[in-house]
N, C-alpha and C. Protein backbone atom coordinates (compact mmCIF):
# COMPACT_ATOMS: atom_id res chain seq x y z
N UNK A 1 -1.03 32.38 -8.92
CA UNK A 1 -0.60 31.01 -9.03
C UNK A 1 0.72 30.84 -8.30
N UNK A 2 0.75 29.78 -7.78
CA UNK A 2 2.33 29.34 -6.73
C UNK A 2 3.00 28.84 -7.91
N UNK A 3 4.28 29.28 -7.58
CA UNK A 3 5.79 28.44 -7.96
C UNK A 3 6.31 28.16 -6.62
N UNK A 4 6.80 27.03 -6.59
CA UNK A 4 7.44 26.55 -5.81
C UNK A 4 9.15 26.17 -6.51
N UNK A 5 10.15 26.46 -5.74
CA UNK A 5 11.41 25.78 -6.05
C UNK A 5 11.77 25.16 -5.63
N UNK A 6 11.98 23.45 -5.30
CA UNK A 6 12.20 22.76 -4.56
C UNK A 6 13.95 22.39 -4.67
N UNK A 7 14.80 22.83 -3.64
CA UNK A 7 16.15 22.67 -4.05
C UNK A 7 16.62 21.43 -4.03
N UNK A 8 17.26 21.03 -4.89
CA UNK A 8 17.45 19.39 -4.79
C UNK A 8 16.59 18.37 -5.35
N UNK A 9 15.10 18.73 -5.26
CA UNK A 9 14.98 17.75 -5.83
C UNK A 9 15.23 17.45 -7.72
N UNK A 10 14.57 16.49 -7.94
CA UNK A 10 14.86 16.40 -9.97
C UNK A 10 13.74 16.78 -10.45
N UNK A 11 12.52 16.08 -10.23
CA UNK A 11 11.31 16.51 -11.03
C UNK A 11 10.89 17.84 -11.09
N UNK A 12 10.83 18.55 -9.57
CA UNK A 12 9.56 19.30 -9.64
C UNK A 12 10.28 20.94 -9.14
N UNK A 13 11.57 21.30 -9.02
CA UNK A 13 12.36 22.38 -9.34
C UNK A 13 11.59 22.85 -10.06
N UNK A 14 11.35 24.19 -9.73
CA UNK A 14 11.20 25.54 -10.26
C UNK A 14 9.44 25.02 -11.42
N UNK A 15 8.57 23.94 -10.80
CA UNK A 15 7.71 23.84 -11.31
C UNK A 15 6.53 23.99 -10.91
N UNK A 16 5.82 24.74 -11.80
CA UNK A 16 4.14 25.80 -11.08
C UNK A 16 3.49 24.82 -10.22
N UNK A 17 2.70 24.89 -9.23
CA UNK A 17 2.01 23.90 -8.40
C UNK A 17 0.16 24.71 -8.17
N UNK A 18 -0.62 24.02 -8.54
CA UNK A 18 -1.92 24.47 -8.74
C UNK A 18 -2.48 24.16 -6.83
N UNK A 19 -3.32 24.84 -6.57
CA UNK A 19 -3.73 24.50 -4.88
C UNK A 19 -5.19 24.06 -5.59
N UNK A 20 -5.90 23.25 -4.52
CA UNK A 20 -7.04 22.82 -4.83
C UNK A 20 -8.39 23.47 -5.26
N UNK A 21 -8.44 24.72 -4.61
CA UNK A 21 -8.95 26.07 -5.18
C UNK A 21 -9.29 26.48 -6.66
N UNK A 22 -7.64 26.34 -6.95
CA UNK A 22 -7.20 26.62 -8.86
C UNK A 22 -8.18 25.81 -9.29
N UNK A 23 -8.00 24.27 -9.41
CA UNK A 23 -8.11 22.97 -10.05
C UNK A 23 -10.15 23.15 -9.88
N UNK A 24 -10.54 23.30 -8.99
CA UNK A 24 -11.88 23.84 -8.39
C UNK A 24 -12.14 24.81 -9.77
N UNK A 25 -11.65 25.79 -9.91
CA UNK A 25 -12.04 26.81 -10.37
C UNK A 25 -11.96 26.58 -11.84
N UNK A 26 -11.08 26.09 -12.16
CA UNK A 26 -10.73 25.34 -13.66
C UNK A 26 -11.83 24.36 -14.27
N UNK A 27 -11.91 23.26 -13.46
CA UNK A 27 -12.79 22.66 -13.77
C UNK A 27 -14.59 22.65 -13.77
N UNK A 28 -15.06 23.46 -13.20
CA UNK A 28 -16.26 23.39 -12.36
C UNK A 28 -16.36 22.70 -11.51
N UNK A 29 -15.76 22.17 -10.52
CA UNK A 29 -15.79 20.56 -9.87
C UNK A 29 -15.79 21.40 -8.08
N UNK A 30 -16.56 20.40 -7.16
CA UNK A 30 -16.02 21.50 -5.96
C UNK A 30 -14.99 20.99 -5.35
N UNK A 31 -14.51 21.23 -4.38
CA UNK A 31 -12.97 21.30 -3.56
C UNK A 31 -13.23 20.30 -3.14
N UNK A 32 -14.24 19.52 -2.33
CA UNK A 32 -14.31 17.79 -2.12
C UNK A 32 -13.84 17.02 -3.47
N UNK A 33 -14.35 16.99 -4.30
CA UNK A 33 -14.34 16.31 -5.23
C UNK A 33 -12.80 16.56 -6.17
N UNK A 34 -11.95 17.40 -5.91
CA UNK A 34 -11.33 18.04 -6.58
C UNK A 34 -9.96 17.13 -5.72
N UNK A 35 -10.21 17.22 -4.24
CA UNK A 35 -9.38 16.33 -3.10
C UNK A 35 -9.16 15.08 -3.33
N UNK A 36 -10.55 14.32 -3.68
CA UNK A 36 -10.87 13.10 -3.28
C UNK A 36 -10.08 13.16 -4.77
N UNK A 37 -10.27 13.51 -5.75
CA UNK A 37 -9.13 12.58 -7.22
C UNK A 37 -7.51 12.88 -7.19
N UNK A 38 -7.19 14.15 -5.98
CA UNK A 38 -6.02 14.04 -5.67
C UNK A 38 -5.51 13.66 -4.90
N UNK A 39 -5.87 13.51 -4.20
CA UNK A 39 -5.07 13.08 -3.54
C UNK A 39 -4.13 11.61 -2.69
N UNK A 40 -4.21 10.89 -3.75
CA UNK A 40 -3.64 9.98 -3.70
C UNK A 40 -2.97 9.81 -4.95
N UNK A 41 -2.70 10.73 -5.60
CA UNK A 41 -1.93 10.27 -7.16
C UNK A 41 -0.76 11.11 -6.59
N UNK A 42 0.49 10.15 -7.44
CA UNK A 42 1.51 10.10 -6.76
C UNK A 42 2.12 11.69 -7.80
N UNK A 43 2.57 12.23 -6.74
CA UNK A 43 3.37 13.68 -6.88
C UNK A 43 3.05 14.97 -6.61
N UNK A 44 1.37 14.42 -5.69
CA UNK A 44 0.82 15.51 -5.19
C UNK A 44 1.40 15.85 -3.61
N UNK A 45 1.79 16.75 -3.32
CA UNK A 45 2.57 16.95 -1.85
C UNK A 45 1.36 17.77 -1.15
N UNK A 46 0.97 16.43 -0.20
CA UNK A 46 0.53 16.80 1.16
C UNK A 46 1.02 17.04 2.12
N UNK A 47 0.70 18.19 2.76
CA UNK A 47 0.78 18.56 4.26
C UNK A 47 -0.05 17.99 5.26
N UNK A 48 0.08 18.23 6.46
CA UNK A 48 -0.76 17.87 7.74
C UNK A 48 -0.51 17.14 8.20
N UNK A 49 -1.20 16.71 9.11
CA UNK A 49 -1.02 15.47 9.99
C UNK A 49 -1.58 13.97 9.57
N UNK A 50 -1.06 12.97 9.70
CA UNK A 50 -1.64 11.98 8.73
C UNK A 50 -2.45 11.68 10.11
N UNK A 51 -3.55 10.57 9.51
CA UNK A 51 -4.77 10.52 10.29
C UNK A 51 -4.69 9.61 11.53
N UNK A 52 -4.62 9.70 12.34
CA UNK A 52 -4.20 8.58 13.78
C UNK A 52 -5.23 7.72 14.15
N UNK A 53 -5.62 6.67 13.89
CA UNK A 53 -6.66 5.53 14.12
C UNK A 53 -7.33 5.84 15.14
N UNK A 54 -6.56 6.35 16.75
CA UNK A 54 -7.33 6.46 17.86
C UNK A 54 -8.01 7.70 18.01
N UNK A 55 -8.02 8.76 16.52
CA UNK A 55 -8.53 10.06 17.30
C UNK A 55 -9.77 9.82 15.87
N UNK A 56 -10.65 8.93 16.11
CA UNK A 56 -11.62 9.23 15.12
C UNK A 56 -12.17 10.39 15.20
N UNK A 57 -12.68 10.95 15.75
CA UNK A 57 -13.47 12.05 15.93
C UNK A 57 -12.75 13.67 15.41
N UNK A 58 -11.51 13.40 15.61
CA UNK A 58 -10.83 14.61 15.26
C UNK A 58 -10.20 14.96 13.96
N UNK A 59 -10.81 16.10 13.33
CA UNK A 59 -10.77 16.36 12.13
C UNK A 59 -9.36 16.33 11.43
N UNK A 60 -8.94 15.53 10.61
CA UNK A 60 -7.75 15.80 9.70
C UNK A 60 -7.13 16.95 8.66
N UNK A 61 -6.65 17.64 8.89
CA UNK A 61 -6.31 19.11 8.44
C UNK A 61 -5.17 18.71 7.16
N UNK A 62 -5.46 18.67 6.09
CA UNK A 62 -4.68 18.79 4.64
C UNK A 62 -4.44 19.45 3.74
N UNK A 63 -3.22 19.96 3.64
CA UNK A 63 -2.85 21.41 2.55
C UNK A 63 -2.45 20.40 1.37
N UNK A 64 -3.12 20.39 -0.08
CA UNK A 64 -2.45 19.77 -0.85
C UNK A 64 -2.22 21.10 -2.21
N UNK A 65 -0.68 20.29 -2.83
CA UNK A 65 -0.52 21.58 -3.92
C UNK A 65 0.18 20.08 -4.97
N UNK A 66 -0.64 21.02 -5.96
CA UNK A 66 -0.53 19.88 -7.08
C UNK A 66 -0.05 20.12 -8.78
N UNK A 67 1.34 19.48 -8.92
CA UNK A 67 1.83 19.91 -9.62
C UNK A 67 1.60 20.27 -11.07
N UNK A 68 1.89 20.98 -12.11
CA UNK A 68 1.40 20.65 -13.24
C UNK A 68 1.31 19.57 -14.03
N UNK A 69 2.72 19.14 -14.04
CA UNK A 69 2.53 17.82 -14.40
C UNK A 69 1.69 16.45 -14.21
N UNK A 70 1.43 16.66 -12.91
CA UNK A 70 0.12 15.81 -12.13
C UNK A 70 -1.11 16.55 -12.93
N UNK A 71 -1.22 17.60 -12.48
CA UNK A 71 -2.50 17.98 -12.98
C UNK A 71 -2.87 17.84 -14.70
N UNK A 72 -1.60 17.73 -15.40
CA UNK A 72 -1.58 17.45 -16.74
C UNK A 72 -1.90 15.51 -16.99
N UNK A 73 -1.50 15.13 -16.17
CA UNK A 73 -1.29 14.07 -16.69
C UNK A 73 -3.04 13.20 -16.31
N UNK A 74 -3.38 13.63 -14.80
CA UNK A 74 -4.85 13.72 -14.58
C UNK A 74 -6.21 14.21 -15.42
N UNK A 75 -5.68 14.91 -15.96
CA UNK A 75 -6.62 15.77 -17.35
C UNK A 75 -6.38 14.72 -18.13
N UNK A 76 -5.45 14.35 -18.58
CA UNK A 76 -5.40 13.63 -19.96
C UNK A 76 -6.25 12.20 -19.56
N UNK A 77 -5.95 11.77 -18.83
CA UNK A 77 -6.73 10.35 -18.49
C UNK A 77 -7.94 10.64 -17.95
N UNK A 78 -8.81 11.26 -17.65
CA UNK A 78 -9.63 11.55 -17.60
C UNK A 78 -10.42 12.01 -19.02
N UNK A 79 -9.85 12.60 -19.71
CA UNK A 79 -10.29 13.25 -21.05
C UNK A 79 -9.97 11.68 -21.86
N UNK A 80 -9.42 10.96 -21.74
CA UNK A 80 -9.38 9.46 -22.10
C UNK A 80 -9.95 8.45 -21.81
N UNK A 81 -11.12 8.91 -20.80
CA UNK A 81 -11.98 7.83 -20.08
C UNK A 81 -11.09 7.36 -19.34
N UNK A 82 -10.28 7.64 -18.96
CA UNK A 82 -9.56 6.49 -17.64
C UNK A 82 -10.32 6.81 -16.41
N UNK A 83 -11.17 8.00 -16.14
CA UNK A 83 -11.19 8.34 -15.03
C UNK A 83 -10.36 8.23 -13.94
């Protein structure tokens, strides 16, 4: 499992960060599906290149690592019906 220490910032200093893999493996869920609910909730830190309108064709490359707290707080609303 990653730790990350982020210097400076407030929240997420010295806090565990799950990769999409983990969250995969945790849940039964596969790595599409595991992406597509993260990655847009706010405190998940993406990498890559963001997607450029004129290069449809060319594949978008994304490292996401997702914090516990995200991943805690995603479980719970989900386990709450929020989906």
């Amino acid at each position: 499992m990653n730790t990350i220490t982020a210097p400076g910032s407030s929240g997420l200093a010295g806090e565990r960060f799950l990769t999409v893999q983990e969250v995969s493996r945790l849940w039964g869920l596969s790595t599409v599906s595991v992406r597509r609910l993260f990655i847009s909730e706010p405190g998940v830190l993406v990498f890559g290149r963001r997607e450029d309108q004129f290069q449809v064709r060319k594949r978008v490359y994304r490292t996401l690592r997702i914090p516990e707290s995200v991943f805690a707080r995603v479980r719970s609303r989900i386990a709450n019906g929020g989906g």
